[in-house]
Protein backbone atom coordinates (compact mmCIF):
# COMPACT_ATOMS: atom_id res chain seq x y z
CA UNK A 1 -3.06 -0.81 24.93
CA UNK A 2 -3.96 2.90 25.21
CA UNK A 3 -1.96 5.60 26.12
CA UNK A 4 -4.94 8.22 26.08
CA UNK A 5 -7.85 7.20 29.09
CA UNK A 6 -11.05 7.60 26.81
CA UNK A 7 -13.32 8.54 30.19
CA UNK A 8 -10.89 11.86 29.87
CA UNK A 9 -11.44 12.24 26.49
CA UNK A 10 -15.40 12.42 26.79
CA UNK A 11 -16.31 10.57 23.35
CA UNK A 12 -20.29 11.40 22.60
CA UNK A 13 -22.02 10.25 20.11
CA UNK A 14 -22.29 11.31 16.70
CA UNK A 15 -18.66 13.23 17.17
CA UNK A 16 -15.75 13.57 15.17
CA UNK A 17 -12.58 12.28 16.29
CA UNK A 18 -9.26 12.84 15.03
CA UNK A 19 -5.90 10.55 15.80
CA UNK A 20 -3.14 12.49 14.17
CA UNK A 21 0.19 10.13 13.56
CA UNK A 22 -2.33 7.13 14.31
CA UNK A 23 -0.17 5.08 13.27
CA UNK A 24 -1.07 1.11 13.80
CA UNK A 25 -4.65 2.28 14.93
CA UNK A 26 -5.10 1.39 18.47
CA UNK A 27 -6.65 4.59 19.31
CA UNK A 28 -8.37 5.51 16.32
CA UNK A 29 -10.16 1.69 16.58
CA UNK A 30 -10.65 2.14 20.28
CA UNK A 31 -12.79 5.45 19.61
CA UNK A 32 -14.66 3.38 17.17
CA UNK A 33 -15.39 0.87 19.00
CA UNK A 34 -16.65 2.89 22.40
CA UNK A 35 -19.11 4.84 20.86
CA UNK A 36 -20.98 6.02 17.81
CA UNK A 37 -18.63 8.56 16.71
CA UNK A 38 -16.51 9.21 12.68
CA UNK A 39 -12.92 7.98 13.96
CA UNK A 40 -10.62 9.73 11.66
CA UNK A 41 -6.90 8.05 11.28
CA UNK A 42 -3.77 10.20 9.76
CA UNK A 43 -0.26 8.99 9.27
CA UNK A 44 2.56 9.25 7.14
CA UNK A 45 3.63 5.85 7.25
CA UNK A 46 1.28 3.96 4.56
CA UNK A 47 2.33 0.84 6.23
CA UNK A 48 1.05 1.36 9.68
CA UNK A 49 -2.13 2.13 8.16
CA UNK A 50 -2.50 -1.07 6.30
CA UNK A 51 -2.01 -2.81 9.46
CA UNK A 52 -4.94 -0.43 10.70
CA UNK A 53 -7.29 -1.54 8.10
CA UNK A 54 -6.36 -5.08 8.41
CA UNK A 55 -6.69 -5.17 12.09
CA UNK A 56 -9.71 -2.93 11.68
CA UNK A 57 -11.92 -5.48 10.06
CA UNK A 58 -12.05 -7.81 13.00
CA UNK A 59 -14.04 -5.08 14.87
CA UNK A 60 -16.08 -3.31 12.12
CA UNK A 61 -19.91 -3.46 13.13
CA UNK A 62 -21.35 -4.19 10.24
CA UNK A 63 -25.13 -3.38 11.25
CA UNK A 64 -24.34 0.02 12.23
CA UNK A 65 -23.89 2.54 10.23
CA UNK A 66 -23.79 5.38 13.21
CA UNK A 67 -19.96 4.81 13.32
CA UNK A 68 -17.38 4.64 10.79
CA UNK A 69 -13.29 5.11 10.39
CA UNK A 70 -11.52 6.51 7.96
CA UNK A 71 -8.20 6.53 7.60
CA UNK A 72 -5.71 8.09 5.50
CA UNK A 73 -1.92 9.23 4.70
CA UNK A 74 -1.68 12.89 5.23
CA UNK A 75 0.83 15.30 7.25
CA UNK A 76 -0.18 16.83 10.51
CA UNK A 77 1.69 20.09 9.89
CA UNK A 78 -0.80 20.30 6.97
CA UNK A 79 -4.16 18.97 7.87
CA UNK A 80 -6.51 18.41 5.00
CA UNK A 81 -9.64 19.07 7.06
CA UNK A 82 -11.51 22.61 7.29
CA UNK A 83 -11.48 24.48 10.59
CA UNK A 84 -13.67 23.80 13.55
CA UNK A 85 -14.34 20.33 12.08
CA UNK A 86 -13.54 17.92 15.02
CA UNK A 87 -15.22 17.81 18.33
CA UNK A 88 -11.72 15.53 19.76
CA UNK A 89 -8.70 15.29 18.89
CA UNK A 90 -5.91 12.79 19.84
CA UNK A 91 -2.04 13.37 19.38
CA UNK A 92 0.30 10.28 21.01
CA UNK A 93 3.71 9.91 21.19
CA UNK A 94 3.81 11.83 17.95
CA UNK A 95 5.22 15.39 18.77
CA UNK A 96 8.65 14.18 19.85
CA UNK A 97 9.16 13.41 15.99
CA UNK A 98 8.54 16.38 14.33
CA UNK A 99 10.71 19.18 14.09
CA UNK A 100 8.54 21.90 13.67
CA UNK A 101 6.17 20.44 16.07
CA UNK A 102 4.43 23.74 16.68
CA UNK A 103 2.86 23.86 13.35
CA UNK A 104 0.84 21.00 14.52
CA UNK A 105 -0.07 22.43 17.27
CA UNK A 106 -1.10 25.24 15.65
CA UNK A 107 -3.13 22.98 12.84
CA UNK A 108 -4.54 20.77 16.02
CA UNK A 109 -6.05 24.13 17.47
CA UNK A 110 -7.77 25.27 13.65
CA UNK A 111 -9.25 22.23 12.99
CA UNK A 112 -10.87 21.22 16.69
CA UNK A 113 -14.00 22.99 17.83
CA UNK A 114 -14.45 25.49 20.02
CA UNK A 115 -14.98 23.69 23.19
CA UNK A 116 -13.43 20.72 21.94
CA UNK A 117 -11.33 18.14 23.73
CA UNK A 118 -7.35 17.53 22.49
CA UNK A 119 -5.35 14.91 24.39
CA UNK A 120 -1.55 14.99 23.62
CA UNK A 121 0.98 12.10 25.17
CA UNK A 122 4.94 12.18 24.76
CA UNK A 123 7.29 10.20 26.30
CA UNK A 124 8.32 11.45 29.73
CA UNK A 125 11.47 13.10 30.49
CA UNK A 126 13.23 10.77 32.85
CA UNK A 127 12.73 7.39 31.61
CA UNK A 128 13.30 9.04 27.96
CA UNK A 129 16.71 10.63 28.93
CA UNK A 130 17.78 7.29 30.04
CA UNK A 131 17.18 5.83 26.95
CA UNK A 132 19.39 8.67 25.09
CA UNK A 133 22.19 8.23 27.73
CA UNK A 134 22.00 4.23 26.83
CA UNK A 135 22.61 4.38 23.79
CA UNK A 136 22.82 7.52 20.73
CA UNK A 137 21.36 4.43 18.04
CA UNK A 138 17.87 4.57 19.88
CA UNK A 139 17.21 7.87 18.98
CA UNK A 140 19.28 8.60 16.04
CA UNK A 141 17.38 5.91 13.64
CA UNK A 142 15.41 7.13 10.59
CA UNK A 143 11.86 8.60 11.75
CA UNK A 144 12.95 8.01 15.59
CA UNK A 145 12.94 10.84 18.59
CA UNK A 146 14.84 14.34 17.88
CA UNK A 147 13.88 16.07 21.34
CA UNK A 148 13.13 14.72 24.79
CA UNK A 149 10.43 16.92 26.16
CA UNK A 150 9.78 19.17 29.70
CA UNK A 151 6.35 18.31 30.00
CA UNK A 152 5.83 22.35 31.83
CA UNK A 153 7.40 23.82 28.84
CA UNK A 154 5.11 21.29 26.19
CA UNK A 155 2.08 22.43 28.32
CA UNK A 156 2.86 25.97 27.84
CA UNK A 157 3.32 25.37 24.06
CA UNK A 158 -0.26 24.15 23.04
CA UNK A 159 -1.87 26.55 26.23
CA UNK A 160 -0.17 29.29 23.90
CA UNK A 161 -2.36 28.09 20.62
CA UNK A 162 -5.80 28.80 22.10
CA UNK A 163 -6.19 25.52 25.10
CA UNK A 164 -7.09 25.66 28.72
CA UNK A 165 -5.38 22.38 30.41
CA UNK A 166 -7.06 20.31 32.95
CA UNK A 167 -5.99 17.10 33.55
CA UNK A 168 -2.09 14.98 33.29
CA UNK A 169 -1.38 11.61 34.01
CA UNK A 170 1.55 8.96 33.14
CA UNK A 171 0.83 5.66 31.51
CA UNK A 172 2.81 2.32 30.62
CA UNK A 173 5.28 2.29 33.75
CA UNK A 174 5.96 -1.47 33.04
CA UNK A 175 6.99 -0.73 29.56
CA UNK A 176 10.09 1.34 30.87
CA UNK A 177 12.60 -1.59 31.73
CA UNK A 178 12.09 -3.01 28.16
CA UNK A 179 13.10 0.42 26.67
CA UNK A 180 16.20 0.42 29.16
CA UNK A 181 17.31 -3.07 28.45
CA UNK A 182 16.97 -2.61 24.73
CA UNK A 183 18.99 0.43 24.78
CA UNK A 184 21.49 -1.31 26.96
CA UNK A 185 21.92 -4.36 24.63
CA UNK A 186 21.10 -2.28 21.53
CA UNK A 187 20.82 -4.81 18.59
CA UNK A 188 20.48 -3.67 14.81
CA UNK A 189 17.60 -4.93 13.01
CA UNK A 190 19.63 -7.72 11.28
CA UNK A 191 21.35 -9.06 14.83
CA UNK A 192 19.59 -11.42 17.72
CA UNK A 193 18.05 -9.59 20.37
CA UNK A 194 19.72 -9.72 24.04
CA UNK A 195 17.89 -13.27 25.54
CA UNK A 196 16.60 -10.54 28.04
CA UNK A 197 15.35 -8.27 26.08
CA UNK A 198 13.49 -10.84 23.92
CA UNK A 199 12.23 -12.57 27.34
CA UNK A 200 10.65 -9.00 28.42
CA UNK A 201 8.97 -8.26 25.30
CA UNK A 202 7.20 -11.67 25.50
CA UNK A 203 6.00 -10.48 29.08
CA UNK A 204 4.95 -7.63 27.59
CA UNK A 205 2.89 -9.44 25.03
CA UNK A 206 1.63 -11.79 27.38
CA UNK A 207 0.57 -8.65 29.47
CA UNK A 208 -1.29 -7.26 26.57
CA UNK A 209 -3.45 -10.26 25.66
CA UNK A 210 -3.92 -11.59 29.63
CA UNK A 211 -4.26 -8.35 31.33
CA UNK A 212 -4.06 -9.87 35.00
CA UNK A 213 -5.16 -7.77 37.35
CA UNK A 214 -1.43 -7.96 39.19
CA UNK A 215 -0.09 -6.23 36.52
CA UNK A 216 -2.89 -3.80 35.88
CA UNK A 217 -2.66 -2.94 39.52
CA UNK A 218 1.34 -2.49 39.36
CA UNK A 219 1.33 -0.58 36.35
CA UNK A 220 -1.01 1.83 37.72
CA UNK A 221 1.00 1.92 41.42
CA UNK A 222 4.04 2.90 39.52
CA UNK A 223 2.95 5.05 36.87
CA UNK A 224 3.20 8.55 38.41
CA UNK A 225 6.79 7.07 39.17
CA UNK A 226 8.20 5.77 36.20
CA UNK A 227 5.64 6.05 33.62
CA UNK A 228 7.43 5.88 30.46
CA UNK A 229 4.44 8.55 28.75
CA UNK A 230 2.79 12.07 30.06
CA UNK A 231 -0.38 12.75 28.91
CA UNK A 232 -2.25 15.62 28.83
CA UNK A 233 -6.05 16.96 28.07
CA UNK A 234 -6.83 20.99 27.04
CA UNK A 235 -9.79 22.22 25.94
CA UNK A 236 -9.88 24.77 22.95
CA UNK A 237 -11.45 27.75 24.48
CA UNK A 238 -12.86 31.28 22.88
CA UNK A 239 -10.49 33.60 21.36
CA UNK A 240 -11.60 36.42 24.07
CA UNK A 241 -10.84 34.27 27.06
CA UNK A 242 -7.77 33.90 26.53
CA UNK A 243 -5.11 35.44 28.62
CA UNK A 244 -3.07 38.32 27.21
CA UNK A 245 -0.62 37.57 28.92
C-alpha cells in the first residue's frame, strides 16, 4: 500500500526515479511497475532490501528492457549520485529518523532536476503524538522516531532548499487505531501481542490483499481526519526564482 499517490508524482517514461530510505520496496516496485522509468532503491537497512529483491522478482518484466530497478545500501545524507540526475524523487516516512534531516534535504534538492518532482510523507502530528504519549518504548527503540513533525514548519524546511510546494494530502487513516492499540498494550519483541492488537493487524492484512471498496471508501472519508501520514509534492525550481526572502 502506497503512501505517495503516483498520479501526483507524474511518472513519464524513460525517467529516473529515486526512493530514498526505500526500505521493503513498495514504492520503488510500484514506479517500476507503472511505467517505463530506472526505479532507483536506497536504504541502510541491507535487510529490507533483500526483501525488495525477493519480492521484486514476482513483478520483473522480463521482455522489457525500457524499465529496470536498482537497488542499493547507501546513506541519504550522502547520496552517491551526481547532481541534476533524477527527474523524481520519493522520500516516505523517512525524515522523522534522521537527525540531521536537513542534509537530506539539502542532498534531495542537488541530485533532482530542475523542474523535477520530490514527494516527501511523515507521520502526522496528532495521531503521532498519541503514540509518544502511549507509550516512551514506541519511539525510543533502536532506528525508531526522534521528532514528531509540524507539517508548516517541514514545508518551510525543503521550500528553503530550492522547492515550490503544490499539493498535501493524508493517507492510511485506518492504520491509526493499530498504532494506538499497540502503543497501549506495548509488547517487546519476545512477549505475545495484546489479542487486540494481533486481531487488528490481521484486518489490516486482510485489507491489503482484499481491498473492498468499504474500506477504500472509509479510509479515504477519514483521511484528512485522522490520517496517520502527511504528504507533500514540491517542485525544484530555478535558482533565480526563488524568493529572497
Amino acid at each position: 500500500m502506497e503512501t505517495v499517490n503516483f498520479d501526483d508524482l507524474q511518472l513519464k517514461a524513460n525517467e529516473r526515479i529515486l526512493d530514498l530510505g526505500c526500505g521493503e520496496g513498495r514504492h520503488a516496485i510500484t514506479a517500476y511497475m507503472l511505467a517505463d522509468v530506472e526505479s532507483v532503491g536506497i536504504d541502510l537497512n541491507l535487510n529490507d532490501l533483500k526483501t525488495t529483491r525477493d519480492r521484486f522478482d514476482e513483478f520483473k518484466d522480463q521482455d522489457n528492457d525500457q524499465k529496470s530497478l536498482t537497488i542499493s545500501v547507501a546513506s541519504g545524507q550522502k547520496l552517491p549520485f551526481s547532481d541534476n540526475s533524477f527527474d523524481k524523487v520519493i522520500c516516505s516516512e523517512v525524515l522523522e529518523h534522521i537527525p540531521d534531516y536537513h542534509s537530506v534535504l539539502t542532498e534531495i534538492a542537488r541530485v533532482l532536476k530542475t523542474g523535477g518532482i520530490f514527494a516527501a510523507s511523515v507521520p502526522r502530528f496528532f495521531p503521532e503524538w498519541i503514540c509518544w504519549q502511549l507509550s516512551d518504548e514506541y519511539h525510543e527503540v533502536e532506528g525508531g522516531h526522534i521528532r514528531i513533525f509540524n507539517a508548516n514548519h517541514l514545508r518551510e524546511d525543503i521550500q528553503n532548499c530550492g522547492f515550490v510546494f503544490f499539493k498535501k494530502h493524508h493517507a492510511h487513516s485506518l492504520h491509526v487505531p493499530y498504532w494506538w492499540l499497540k502503543c497501549f498494550f506495548w509488547q517487546e519483541e519476545d512477549e505475545d501481542e495484546a489479542s487486540i492488537v494481533s486481531a487488528y493487524h490481521r484486518f489490516l492484512v486482510w485489507d491489503l490483499m482484499k481491498q473492498p471498496k468499504i474500506t477504500k471508501t472509509l479510509d479515504k472519508v477519514l483521511n484528512p481526519v485522522m490520517g496517520k501520514s502527511v504528504v507533500m509534492y514540491f517542485v525544484k525550481t530555478l535558482p533565480d526564482t526563488l524568493d529572497p526572502d
